[in-house]
N, C-alpha and C. Protein backbone atom coordinates (compact mmCIF):
# COMPACT_ATOMS: atom_id res chain seq x y z
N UNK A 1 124.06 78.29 70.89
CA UNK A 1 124.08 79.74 70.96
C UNK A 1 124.05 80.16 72.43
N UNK A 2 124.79 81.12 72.69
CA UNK A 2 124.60 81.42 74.53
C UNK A 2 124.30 82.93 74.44
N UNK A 3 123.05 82.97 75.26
CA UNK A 3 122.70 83.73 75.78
C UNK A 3 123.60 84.57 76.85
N UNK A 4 123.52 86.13 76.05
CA UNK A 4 124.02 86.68 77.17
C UNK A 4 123.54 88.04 77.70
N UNK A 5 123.30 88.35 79.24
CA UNK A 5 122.50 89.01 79.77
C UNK A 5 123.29 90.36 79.69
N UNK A 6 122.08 91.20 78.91
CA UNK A 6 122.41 92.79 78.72
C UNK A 6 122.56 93.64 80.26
N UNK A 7 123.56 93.83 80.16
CA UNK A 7 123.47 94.82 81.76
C UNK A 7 123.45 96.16 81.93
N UNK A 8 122.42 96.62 82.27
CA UNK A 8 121.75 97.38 82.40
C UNK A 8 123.26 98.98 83.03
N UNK A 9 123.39 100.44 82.43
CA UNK A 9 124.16 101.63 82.80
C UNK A 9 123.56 102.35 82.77
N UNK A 10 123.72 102.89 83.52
CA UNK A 10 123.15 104.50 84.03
C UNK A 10 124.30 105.65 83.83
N UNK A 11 123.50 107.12 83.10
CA UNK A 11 124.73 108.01 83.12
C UNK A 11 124.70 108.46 84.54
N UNK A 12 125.35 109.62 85.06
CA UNK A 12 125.29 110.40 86.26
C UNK A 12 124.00 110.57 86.22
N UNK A 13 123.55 111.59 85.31
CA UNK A 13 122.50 112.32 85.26
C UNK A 13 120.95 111.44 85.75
N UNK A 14 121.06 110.10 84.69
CA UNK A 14 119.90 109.44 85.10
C UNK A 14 119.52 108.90 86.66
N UNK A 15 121.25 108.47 87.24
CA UNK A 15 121.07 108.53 88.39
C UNK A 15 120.32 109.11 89.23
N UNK A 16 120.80 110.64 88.76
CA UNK A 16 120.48 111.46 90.18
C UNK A 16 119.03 111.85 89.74
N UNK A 17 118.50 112.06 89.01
CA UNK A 17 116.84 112.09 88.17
C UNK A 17 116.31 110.48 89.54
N UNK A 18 116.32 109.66 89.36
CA UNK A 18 116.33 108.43 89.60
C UNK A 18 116.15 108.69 91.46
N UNK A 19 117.18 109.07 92.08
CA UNK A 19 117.18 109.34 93.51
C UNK A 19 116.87 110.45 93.77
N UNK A 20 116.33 111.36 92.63
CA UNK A 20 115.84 112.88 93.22
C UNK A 20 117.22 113.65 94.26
N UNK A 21 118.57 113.67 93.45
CA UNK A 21 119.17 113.77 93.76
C UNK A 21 120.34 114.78 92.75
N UNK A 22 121.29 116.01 92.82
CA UNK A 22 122.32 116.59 92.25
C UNK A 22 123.03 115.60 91.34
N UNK A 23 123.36 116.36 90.27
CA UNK A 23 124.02 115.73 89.64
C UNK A 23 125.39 115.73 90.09
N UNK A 24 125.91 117.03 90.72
CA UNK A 24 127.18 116.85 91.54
C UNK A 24 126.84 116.38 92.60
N UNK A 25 125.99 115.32 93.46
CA UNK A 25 125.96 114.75 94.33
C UNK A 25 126.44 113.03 94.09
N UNK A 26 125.74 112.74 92.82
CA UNK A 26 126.17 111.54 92.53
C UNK A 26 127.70 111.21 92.16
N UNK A 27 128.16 112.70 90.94
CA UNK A 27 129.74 112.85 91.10
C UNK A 27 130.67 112.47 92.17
N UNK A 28 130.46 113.09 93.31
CA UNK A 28 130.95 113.33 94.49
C UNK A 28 131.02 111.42 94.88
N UNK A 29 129.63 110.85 95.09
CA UNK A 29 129.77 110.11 95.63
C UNK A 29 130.54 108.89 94.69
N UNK A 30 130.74 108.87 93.56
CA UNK A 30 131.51 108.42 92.80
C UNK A 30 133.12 108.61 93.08
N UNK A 31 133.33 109.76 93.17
CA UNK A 31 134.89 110.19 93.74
C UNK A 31 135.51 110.09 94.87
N UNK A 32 134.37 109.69 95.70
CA UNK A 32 134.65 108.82 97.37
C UNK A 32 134.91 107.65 97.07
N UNK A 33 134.30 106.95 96.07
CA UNK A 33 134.47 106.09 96.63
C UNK A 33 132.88 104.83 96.83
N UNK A 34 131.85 106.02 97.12
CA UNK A 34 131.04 105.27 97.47
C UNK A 34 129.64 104.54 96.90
N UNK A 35 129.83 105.00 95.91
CA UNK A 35 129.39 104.52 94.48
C UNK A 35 130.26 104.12 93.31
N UNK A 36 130.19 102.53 93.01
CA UNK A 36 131.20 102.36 91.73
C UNK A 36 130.34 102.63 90.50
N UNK A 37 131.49 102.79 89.69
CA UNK A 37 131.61 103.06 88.43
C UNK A 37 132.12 103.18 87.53
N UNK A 38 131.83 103.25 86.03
CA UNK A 38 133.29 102.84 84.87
C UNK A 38 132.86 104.18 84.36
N UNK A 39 134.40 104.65 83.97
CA UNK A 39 134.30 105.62 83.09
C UNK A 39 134.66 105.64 81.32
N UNK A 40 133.75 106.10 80.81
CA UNK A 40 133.71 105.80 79.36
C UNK A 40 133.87 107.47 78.35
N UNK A 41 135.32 107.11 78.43
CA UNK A 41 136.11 108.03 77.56
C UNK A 41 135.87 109.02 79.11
N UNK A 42 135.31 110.03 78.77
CA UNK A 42 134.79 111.41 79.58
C UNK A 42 133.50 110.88 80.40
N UNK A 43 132.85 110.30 80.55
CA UNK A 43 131.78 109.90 81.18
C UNK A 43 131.92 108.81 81.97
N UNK A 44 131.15 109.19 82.88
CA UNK A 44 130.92 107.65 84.29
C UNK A 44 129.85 106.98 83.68
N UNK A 45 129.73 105.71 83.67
CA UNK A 45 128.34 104.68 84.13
C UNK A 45 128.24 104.12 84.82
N UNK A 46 127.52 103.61 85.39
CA UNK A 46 127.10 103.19 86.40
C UNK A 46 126.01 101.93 86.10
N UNK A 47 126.52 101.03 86.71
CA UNK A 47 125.65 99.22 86.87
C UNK A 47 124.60 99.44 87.53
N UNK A 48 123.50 98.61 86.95
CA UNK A 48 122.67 98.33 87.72
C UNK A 48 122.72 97.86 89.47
N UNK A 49 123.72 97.06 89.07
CA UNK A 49 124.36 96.19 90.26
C UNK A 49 124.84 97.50 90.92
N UNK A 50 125.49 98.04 90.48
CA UNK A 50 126.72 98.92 91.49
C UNK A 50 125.21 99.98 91.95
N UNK A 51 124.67 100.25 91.52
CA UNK A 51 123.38 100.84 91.90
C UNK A 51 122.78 100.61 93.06
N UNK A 52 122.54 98.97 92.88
CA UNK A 52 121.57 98.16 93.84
C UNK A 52 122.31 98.16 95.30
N UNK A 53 123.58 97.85 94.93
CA UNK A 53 124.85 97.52 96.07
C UNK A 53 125.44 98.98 96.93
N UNK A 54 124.64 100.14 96.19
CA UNK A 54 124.88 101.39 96.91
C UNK A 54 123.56 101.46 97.64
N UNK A 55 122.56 101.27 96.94
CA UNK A 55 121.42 101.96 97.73
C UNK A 55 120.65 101.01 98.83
N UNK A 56 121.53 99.66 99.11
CA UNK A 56 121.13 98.72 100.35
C UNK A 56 122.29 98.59 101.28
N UNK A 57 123.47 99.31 101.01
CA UNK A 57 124.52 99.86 101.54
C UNK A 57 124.43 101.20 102.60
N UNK A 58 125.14 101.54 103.71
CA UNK A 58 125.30 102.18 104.67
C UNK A 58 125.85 103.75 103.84
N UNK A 59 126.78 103.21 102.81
CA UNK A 59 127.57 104.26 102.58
C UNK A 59 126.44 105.40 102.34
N UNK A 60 125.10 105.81 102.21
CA UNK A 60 124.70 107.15 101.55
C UNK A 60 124.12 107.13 102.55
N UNK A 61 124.28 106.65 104.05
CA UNK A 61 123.46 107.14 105.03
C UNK A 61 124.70 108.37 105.93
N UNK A 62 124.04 109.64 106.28
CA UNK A 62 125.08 109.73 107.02
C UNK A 62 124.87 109.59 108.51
N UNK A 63 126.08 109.78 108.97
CA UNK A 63 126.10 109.37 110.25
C UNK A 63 126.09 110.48 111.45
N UNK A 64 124.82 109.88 112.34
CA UNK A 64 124.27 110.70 113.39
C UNK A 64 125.34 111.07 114.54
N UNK A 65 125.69 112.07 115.22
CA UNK A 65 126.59 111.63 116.36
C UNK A 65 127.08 113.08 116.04
């Protein structure tokens, strides 16, 4: 029998609940580009992974200058 590991989606919404953050903020950063994500039918989700890989990532810092 093989085990297989449940992976963890997030809607928009929980996201931005999650980072204390707009729900059109997480949109946005989805439509850059700078957050991945699958869309299901009408809705985005979002990976744990693609989560982890944004928020130790540069992309949601902005830049000073």
């Amino acid at each position: 029998m093989i085990n297989i590991m449940e992976e963890k989606y997030y809607s928009i919404d929980e996201v931005a609940e999650l980072l204390k953050v707009a729900y059109l903020t997480v949109y946005r950063w989805i439509k850059a580009g700078k957050l991945e994500a699958v869309k299901a039918g009408k809705q985005y989700r979002i990976t744990q992974v693609a989560l982890d890989v944004f928020l130790t990532s540069d992309h949601n810092v902005k830049s000073k200058g």
